[in-house]
C-alpha atoms as a PDB file:
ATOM      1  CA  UNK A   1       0.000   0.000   0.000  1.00  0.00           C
ATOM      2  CA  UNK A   2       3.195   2.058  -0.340  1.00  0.00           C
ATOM      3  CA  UNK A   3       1.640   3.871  -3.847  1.00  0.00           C
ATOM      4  CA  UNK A   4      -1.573   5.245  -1.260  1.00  0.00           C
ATOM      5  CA  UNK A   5      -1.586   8.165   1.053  1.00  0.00           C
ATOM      6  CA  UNK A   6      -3.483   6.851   4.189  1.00  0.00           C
ATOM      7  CA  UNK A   7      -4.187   9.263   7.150  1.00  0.00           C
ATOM      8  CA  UNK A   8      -5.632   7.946  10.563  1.00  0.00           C
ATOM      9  CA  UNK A   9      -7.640  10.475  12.186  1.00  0.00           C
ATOM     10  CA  UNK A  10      -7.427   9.327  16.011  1.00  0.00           C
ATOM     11  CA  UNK A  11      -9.894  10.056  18.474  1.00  0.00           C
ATOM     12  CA  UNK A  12      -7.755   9.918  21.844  1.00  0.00           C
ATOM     13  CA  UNK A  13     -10.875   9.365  23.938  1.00  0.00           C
ATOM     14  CA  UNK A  14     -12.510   7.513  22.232  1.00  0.00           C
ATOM     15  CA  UNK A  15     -13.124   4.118  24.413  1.00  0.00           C
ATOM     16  CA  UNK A  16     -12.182   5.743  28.274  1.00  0.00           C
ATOM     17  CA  UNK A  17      -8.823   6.927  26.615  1.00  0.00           C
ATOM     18  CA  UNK A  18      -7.846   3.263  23.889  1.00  0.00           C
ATOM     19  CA  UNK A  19      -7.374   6.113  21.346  1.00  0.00           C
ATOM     20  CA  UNK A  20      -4.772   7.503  22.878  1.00  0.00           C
ATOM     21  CA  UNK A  21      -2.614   4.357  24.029  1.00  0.00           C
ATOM     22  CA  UNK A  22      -3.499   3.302  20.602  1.00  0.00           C
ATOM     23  CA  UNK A  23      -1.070   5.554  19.098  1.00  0.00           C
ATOM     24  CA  UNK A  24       2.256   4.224  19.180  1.00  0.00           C
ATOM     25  CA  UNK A  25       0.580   0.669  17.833  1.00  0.00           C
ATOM     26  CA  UNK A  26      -1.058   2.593  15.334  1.00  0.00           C
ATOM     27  CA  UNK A  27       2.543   3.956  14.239  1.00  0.00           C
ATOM     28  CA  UNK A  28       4.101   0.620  14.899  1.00  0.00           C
ATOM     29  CA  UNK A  29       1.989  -0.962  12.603  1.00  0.00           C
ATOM     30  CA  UNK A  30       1.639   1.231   9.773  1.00  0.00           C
ATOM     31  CA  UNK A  31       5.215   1.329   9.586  1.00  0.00           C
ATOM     32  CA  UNK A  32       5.426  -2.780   9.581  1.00  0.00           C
ATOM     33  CA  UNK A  33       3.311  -2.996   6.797  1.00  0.00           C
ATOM     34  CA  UNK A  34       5.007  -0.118   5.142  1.00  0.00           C
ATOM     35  CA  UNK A  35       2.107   2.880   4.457  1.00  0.00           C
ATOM     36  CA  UNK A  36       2.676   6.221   3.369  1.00  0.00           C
ATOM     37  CA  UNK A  37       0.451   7.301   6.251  1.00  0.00           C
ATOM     38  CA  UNK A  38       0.296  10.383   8.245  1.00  0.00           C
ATOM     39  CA  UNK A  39      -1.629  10.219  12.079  1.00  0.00           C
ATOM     40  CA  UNK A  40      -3.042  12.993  13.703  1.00  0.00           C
ATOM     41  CA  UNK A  41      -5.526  13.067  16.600  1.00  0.00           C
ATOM     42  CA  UNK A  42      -8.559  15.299  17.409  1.00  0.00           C
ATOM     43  CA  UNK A  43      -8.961  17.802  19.855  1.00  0.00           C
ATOM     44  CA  UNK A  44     -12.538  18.826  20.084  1.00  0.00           C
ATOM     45  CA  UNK A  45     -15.985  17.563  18.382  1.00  0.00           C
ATOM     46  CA  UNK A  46     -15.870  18.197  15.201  1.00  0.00           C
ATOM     47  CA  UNK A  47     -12.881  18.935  14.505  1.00  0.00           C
ATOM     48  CA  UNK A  48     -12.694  15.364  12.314  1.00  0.00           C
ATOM     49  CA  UNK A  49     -14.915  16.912  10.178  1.00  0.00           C
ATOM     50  CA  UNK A  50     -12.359  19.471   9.472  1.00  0.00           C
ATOM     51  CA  UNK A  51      -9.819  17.030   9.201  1.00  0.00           C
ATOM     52  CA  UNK A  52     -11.229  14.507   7.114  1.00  0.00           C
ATOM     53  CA  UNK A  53     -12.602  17.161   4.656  1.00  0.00           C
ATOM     54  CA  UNK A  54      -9.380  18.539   4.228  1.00  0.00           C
ATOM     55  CA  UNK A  55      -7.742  15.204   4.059  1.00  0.00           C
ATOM     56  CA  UNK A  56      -9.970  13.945   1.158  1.00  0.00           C
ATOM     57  CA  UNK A  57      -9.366  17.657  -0.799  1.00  0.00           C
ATOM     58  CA  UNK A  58      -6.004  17.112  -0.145  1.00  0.00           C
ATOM     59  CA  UNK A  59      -6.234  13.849  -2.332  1.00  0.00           C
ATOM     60  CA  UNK A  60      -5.638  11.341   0.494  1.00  0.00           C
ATOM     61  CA  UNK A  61      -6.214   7.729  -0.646  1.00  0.00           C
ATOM     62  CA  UNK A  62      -8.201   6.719   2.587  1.00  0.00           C
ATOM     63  CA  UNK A  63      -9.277   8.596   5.545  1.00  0.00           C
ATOM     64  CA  UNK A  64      -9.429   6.024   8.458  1.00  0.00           C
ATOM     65  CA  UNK A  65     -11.972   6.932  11.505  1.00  0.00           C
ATOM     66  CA  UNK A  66      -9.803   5.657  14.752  1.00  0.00           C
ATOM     67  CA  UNK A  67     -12.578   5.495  17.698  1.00  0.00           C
ATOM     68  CA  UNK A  68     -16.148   5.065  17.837  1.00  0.00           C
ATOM     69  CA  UNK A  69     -19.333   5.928  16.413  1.00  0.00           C
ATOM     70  CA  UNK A  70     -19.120   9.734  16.429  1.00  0.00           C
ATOM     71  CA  UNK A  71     -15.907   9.614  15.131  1.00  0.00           C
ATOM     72  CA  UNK A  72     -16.790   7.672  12.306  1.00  0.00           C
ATOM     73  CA  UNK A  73     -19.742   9.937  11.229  1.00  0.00           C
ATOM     74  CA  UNK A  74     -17.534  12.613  11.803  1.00  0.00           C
ATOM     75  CA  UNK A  75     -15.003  11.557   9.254  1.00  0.00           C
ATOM     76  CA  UNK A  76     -17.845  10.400   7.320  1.00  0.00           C
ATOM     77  CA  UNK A  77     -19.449  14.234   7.013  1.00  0.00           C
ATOM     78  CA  UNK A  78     -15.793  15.669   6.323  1.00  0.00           C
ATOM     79  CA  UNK A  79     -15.381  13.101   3.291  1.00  0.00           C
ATOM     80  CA  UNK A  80     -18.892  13.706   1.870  1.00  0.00           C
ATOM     81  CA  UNK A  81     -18.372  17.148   2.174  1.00  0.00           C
ATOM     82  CA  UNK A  82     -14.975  16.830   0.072  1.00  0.00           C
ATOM     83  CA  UNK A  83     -17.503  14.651  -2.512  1.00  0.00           C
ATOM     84  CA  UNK A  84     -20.201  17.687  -2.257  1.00  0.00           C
ATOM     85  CA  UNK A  85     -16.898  19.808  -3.353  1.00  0.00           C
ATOM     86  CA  UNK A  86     -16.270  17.561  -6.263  1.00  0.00           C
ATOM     87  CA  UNK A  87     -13.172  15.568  -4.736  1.00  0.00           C
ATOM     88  CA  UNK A  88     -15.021  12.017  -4.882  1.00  0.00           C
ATOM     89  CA  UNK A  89     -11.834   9.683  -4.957  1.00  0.00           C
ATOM     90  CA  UNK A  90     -11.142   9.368  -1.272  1.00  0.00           C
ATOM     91  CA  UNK A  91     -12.069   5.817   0.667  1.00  0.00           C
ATOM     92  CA  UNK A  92     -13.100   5.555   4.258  1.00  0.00           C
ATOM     93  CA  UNK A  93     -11.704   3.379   6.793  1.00  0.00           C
ATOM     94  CA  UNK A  94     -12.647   2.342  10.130  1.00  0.00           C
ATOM     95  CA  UNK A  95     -10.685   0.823  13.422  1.00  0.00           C
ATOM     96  CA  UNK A  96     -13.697   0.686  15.614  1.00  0.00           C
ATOM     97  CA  UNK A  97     -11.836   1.090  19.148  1.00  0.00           C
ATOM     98  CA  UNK A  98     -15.150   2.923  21.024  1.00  0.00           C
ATOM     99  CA  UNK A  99     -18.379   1.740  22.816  1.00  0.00           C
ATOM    100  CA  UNK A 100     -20.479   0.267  19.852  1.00  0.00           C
ATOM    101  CA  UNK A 101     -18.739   0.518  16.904  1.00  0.00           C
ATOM    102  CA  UNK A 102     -22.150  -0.237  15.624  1.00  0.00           C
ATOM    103  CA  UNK A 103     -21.318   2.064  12.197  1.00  0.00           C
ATOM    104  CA  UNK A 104     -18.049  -0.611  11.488  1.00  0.00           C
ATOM    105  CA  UNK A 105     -20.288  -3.693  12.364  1.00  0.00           C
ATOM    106  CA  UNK A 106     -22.511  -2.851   9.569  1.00  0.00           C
ATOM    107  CA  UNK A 107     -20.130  -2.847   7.023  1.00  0.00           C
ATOM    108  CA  UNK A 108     -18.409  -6.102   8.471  1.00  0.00           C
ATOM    109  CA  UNK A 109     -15.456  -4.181  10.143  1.00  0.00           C
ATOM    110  CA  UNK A 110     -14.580  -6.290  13.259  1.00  0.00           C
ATOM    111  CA  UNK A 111     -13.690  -4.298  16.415  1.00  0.00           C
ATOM    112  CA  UNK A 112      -9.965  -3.924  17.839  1.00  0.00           C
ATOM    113  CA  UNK A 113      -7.219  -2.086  17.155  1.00  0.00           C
ATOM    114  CA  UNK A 114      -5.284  -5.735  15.677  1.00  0.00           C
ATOM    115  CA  UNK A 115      -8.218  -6.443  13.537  1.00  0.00           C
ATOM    116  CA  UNK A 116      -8.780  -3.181  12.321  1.00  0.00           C
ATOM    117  CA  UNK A 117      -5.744  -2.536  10.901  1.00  0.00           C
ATOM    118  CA  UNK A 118      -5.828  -5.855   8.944  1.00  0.00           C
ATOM    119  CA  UNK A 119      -8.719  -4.770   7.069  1.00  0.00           C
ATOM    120  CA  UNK A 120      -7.161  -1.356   6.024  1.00  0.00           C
ATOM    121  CA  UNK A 121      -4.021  -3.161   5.159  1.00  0.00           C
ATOM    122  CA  UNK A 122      -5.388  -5.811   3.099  1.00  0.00           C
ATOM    123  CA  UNK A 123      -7.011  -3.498   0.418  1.00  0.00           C
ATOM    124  CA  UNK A 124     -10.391  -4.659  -0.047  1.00  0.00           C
ATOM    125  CA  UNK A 125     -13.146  -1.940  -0.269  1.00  0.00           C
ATOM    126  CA  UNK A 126     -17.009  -1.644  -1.782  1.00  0.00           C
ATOM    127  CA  UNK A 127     -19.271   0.717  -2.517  1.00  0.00           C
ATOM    128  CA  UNK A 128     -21.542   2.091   0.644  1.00  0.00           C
ATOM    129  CA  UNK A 129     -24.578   4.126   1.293  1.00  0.00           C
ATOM    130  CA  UNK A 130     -24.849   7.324   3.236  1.00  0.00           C
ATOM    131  CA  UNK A 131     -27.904   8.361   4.890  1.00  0.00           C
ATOM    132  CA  UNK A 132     -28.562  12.671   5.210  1.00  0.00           C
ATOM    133  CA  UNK A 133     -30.918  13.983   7.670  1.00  0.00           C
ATOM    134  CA  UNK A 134     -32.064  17.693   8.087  1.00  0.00           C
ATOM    135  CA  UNK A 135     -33.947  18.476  11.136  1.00  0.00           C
ATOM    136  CA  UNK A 136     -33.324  19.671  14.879  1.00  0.00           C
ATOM    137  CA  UNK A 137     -29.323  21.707  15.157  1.00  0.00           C
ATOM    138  CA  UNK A 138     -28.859  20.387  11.722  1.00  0.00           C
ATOM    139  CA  UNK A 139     -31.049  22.446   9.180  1.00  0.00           C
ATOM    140  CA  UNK A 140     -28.398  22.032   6.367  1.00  0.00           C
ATOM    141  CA  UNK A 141     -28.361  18.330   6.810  1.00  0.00           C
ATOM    142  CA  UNK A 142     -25.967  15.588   8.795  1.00  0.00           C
ATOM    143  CA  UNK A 143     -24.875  12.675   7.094  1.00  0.00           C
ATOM    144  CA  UNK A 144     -25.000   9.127   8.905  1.00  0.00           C
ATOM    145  CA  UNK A 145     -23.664   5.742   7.665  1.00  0.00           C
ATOM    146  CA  UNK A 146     -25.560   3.393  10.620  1.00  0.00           C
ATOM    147  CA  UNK A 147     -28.690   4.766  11.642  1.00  0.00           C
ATOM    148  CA  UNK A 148     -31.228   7.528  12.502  1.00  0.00           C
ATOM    149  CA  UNK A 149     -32.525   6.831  16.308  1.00  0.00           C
ATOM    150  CA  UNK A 150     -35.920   8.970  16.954  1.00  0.00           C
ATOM    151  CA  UNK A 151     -37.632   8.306  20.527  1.00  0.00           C
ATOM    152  CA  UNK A 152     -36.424   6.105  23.163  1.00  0.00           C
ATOM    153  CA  UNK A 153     -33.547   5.146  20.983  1.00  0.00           C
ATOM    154  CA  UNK A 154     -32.255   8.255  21.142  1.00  0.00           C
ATOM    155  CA  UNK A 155     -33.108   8.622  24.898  1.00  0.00           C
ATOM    156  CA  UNK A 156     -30.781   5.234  24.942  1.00  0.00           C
ATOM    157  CA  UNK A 157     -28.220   6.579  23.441  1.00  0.00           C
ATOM    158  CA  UNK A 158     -27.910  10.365  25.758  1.00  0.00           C
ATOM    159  CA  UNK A 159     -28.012   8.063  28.964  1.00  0.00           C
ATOM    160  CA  UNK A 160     -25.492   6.189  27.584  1.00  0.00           C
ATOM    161  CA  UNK A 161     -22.969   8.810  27.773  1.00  0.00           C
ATOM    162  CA  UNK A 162     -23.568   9.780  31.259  1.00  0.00           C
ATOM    163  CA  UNK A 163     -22.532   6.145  32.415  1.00  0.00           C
ATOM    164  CA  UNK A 164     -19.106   6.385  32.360  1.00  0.00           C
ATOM    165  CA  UNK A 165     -18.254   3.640  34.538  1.00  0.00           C
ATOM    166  CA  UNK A 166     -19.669   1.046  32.447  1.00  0.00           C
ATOM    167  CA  UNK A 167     -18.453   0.134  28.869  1.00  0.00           C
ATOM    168  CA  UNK A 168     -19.483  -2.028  25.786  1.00  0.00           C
ATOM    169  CA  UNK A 169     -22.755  -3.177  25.180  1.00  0.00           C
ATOM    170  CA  UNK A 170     -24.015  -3.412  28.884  1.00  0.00           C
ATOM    171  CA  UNK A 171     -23.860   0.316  28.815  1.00  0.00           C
ATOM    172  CA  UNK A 172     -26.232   0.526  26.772  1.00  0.00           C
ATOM    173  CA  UNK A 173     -28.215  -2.263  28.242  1.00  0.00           C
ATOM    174  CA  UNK A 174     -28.720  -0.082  31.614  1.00  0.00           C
ATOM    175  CA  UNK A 175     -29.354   2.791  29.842  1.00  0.00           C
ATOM    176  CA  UNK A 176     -32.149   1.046  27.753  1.00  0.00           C
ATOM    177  CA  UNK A 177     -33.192   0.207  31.287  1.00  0.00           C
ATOM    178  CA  UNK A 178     -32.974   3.878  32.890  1.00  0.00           C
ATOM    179  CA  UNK A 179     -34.602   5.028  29.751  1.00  0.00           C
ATOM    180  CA  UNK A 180     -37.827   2.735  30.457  1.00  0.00           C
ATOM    181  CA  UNK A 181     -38.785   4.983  33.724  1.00  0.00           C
ATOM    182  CA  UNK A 182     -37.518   8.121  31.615  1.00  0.00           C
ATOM    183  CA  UNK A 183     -39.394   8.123  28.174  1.00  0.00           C
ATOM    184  CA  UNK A 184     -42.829   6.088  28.340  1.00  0.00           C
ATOM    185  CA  UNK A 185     -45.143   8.321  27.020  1.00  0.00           C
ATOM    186  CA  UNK A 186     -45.094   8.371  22.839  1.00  0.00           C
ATOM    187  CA  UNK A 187     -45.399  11.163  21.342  1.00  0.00           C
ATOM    188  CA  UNK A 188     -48.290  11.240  18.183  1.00  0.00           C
ATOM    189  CA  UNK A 189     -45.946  11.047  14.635  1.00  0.00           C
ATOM    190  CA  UNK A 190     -46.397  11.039  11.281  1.00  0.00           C
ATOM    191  CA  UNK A 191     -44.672   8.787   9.137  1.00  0.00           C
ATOM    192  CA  UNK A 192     -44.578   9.493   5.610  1.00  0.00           C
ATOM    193  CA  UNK A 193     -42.086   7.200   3.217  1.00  0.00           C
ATOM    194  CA  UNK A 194     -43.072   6.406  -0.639  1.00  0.00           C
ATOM    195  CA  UNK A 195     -46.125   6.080  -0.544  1.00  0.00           C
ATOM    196  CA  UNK A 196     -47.013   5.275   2.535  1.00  0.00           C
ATOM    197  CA  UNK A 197     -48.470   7.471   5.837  1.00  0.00           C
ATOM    198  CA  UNK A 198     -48.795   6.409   9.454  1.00  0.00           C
ATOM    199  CA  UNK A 199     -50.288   7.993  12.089  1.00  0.00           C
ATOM    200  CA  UNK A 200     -49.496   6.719  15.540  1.00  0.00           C
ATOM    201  CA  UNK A 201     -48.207   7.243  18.712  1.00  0.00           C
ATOM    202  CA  UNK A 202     -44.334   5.958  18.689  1.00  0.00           C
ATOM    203  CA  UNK A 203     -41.863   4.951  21.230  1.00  0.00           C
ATOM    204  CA  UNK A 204     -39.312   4.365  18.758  1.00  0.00           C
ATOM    205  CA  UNK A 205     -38.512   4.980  15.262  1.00  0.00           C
ATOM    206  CA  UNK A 206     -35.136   3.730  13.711  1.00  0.00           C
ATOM    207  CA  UNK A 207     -34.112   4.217  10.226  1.00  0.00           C
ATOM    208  CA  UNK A 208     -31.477   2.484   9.530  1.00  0.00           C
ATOM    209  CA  UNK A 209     -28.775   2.118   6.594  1.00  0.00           C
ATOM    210  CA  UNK A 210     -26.580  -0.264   8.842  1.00  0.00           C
ATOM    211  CA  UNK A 211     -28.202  -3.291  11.182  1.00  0.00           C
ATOM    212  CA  UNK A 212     -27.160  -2.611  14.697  1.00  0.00           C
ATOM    213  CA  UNK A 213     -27.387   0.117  17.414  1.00  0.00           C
ATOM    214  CA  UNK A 214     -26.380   0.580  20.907  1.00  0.00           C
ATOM    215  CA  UNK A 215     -23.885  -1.996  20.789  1.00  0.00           C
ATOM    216  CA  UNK A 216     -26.150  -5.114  20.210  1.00  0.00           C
ATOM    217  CA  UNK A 217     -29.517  -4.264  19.211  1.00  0.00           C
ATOM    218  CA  UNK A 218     -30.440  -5.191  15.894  1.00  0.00           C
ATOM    219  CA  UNK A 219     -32.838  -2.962  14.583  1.00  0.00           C
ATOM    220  CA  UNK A 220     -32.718  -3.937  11.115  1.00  0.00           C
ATOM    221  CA  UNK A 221     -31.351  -7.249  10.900  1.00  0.00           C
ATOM    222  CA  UNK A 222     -31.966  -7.605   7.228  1.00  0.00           C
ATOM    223  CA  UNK A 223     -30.549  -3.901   6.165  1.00  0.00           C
ATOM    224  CA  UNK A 224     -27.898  -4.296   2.970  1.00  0.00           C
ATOM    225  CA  UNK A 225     -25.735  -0.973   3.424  1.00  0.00           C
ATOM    226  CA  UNK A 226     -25.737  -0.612  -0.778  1.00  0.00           C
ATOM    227  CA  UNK A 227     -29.490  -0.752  -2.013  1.00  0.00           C
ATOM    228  CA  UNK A 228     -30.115   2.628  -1.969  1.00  0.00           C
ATOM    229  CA  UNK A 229     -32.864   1.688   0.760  1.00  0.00           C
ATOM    230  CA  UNK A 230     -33.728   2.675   4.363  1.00  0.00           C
ATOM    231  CA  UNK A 231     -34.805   0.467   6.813  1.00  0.00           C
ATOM    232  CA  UNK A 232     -37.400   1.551   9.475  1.00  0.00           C
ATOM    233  CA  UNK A 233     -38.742   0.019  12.413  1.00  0.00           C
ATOM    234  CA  UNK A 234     -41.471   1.703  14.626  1.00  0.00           C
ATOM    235  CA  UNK A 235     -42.385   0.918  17.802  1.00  0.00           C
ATOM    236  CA  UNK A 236     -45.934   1.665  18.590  1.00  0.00           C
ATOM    237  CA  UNK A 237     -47.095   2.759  22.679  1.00  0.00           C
ATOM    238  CA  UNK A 238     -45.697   0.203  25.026  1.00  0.00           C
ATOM    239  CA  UNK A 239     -45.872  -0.410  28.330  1.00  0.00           C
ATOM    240  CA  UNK A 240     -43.672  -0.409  30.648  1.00  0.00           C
ATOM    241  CA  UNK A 241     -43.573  -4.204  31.021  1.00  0.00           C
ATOM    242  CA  UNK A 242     -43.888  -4.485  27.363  1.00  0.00           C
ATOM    243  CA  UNK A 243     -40.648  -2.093  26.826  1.00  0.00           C
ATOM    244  CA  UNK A 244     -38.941  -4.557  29.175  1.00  0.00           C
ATOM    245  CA  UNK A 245     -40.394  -7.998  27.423  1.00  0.00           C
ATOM    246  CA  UNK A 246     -39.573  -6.140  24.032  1.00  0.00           C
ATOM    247  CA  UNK A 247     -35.755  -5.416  24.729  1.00  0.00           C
ATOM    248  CA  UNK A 248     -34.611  -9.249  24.130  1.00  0.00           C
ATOM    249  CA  UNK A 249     -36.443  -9.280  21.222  1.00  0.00           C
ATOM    250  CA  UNK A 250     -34.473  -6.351  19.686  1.00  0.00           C
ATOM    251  CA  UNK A 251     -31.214  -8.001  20.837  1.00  0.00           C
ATOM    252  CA  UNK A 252     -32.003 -11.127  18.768  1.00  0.00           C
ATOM    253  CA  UNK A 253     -33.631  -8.829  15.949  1.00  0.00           C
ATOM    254  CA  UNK A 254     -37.032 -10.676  16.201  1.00  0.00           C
ATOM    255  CA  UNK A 255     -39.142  -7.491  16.628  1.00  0.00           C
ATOM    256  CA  UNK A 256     -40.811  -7.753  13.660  1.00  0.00           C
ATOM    257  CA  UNK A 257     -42.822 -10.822  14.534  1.00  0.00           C
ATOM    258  CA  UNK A 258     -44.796  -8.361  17.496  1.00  0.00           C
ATOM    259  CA  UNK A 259     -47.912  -7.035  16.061  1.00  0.00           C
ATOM    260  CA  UNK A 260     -47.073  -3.256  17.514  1.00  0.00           C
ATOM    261  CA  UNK A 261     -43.766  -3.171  15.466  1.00  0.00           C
ATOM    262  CA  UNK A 262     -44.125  -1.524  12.294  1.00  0.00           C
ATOM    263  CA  UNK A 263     -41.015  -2.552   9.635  1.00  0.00           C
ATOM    264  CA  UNK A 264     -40.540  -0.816   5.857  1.00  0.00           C
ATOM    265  CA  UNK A 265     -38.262   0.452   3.261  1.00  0.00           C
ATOM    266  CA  UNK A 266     -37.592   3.927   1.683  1.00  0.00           C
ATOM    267  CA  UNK A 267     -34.981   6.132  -0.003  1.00  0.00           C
ATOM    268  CA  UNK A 268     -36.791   9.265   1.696  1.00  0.00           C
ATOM    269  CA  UNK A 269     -38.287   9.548   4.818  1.00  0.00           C
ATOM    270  CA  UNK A 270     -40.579  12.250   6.450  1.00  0.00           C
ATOM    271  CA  UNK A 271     -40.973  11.981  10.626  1.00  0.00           C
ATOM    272  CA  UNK A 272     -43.538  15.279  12.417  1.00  0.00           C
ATOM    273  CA  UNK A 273     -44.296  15.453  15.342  1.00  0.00           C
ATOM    274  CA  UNK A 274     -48.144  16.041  15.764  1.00  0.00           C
ATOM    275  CA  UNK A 275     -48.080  15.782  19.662  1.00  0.00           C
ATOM    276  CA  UNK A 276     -45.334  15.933  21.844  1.00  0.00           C
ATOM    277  CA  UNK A 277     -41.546  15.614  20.369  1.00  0.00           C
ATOM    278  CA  UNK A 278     -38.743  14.126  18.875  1.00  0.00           C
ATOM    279  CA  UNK A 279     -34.998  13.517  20.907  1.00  0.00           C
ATOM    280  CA  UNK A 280     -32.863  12.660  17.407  1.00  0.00           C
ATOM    281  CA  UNK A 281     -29.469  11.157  17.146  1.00  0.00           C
ATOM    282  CA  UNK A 282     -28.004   9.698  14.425  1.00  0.00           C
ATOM    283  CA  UNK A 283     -24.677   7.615  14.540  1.00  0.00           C
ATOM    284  CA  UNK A 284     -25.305   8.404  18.201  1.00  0.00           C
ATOM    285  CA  UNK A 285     -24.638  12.239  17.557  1.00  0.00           C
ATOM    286  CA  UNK A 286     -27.401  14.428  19.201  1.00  0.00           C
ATOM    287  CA  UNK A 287     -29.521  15.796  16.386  1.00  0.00           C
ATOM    288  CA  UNK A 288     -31.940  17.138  18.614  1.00  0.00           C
ATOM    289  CA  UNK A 289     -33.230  16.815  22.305  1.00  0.00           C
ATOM    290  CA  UNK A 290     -36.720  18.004  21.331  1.00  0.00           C
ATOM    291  CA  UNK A 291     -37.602  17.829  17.640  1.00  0.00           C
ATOM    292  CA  UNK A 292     -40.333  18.417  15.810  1.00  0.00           C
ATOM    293  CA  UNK A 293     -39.995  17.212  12.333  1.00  0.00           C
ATOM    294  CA  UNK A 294     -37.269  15.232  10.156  1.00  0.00           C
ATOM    295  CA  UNK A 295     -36.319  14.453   6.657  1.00  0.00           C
ATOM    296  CA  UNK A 296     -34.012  11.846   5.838  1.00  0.00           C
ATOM    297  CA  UNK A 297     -32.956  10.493   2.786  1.00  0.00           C
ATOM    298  CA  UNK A 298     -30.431   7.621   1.515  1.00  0.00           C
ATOM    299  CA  UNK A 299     -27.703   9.070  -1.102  1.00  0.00           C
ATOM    300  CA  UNK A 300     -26.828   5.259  -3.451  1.00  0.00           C
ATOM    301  CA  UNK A 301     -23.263   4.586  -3.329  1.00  0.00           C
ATOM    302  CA  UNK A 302     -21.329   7.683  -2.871  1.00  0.00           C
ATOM    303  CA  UNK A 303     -18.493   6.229  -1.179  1.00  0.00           C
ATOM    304  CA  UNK A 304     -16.172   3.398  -0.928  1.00  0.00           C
ATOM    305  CA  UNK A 305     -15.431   1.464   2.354  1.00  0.00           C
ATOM    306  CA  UNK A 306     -12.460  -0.753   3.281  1.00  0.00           C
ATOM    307  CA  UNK A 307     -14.042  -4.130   4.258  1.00  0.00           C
ATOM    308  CA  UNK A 308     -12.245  -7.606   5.785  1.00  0.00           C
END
């Protein structure tokens, strides 16, 4: 891979600080397999926007998201911003060293530093999907590669941050539990995508380009991240007790057999908030804490992803 310019963009805390001891491995590594890489780590959100954007203008090969989630869809918006500019050469990578790394396990990326790397350095990429959503902070649009989380998803994911102590999935597992005594009470939506229009109140809606969230819920088992397709899952009003009987299901990705989960596929996507409203996140960045409508939309195959 000596004939590419690679550049890891390292968040160092990302994963209680692995970003950070990660460097020197990072180095160690790059320099085994002989890159013509450059590493530089991020010092505030956002700023691997800036870095990524200026890495793909700059006519880097790959731009390689070292962390989580956020830092993923952070590089992510900083390359498709380079594409929106006309530079539309530049690949993404991903060494999924964070909480979820939900956004690398839809595209097959295994987690770890060790296994990471391997899939950068053996070459292999395909075409991906990136989802845009406009709504909330984000007027001018956010771009996602995993999911959209609207309603107790999102509440999920905001408690999730506040438990510091706890890592991995079962952080998110005891936030999903916090979240039940938290965010009970659905607000009214409505759900228009193609043709279709659904008035309810919803706990939950995911749209998903990727399968997982949160670590280990699969809220769109079935998703293929190159269609050009959304997946969506809605969760009607649910009880308490039915929130808690629902939450294996969603870990083996069986929801869809409950007659109160709603399941469907779209390129665009219109959420409103008729009563109540909408906490947003997508690729577990806050969109919103109190929404009241979304549009979201799948963009086919702007992008190329290294893949094991």
């Amino acid at each position: 891979m000596m004939d590419q310019k690679i550049i890891f963009i390292v968040n160092p805390i990302a994963g209680q600080g692995a970003g950070k001891l990660a460097l020197p491995e990072i180095e160690r590594l790059a320099n085994e397999y002989k890159m013509n890489f450059v590493i530089v780590s991020t010092e505030r959100p956002g700023h691997a926007i800036e870095l990524a954007r200026k890495a793909a203008n700059d006519d880097f090969d790959i731009v390689v998201a070292v962390g989580g989630d956020g830092t993923a869809n952070e590089v992510l918006n900083g390359i498709m911003q380079a594409w929106n500019q006309g530079n539309r050469t530049t690949r993404m990578g991903i060494i999924g060293i964070g909480r979820g790394n939900d956004f690398a396990f839809g595209f097959g990326i295994p987690p770890g530093l060790q296994d990471g790397f391997q899939v950068i350095q053996q070459g292999k990429h395909r075409s991906m999907d990136v989802g845009h959503v406009f709504g909330g902070n984000y007027p001018q649009g956010r771009f996602f590669g995993n999911g959209v989380g609207i309603g107790f998803d999102a509440v999920v994911g905001f408690e999730a941050l506040k438990l510091t102590h706890l890592h991995g999935f079962l952080n998110y597992v005891v936030a999903a539990l916090r979240t039940i005594f938290l965010f009970f009470n659905a607000p009214n939506v409505r759900i228009e995508f193609d043709d279709n229009i659904i008035t309810q109140p919803s706990l939950m809606v995911s749209i998903m380009n990727g399968r997982r969230m949160g670590g280990g819920f699969m809220m769109a088992p079935d998703a293929i991240t190159d269609d050009g397709l959304l997946n969506l899952c809605i969760a009607g009003q649910l009880s308490r007790i039915g929130i808690l009987t629902m939450i294996p299901r969603f870990i083996k990705g069986t929801q869809a057999t409950q007659s109160n989960i709603k399941t469907g596929r779209a390129a665009k996507i219109h959420v409103i908030a008729l009563e109540g409203s909408l906490p947003v996140h997508a690729d577990g960045e806050t969109i919103c804490t109190a929404g009241s409508e979304l549009r979201v939309e799948i963009i086919k195959q702007p992008l190329e992803i290294m893949v094991g």
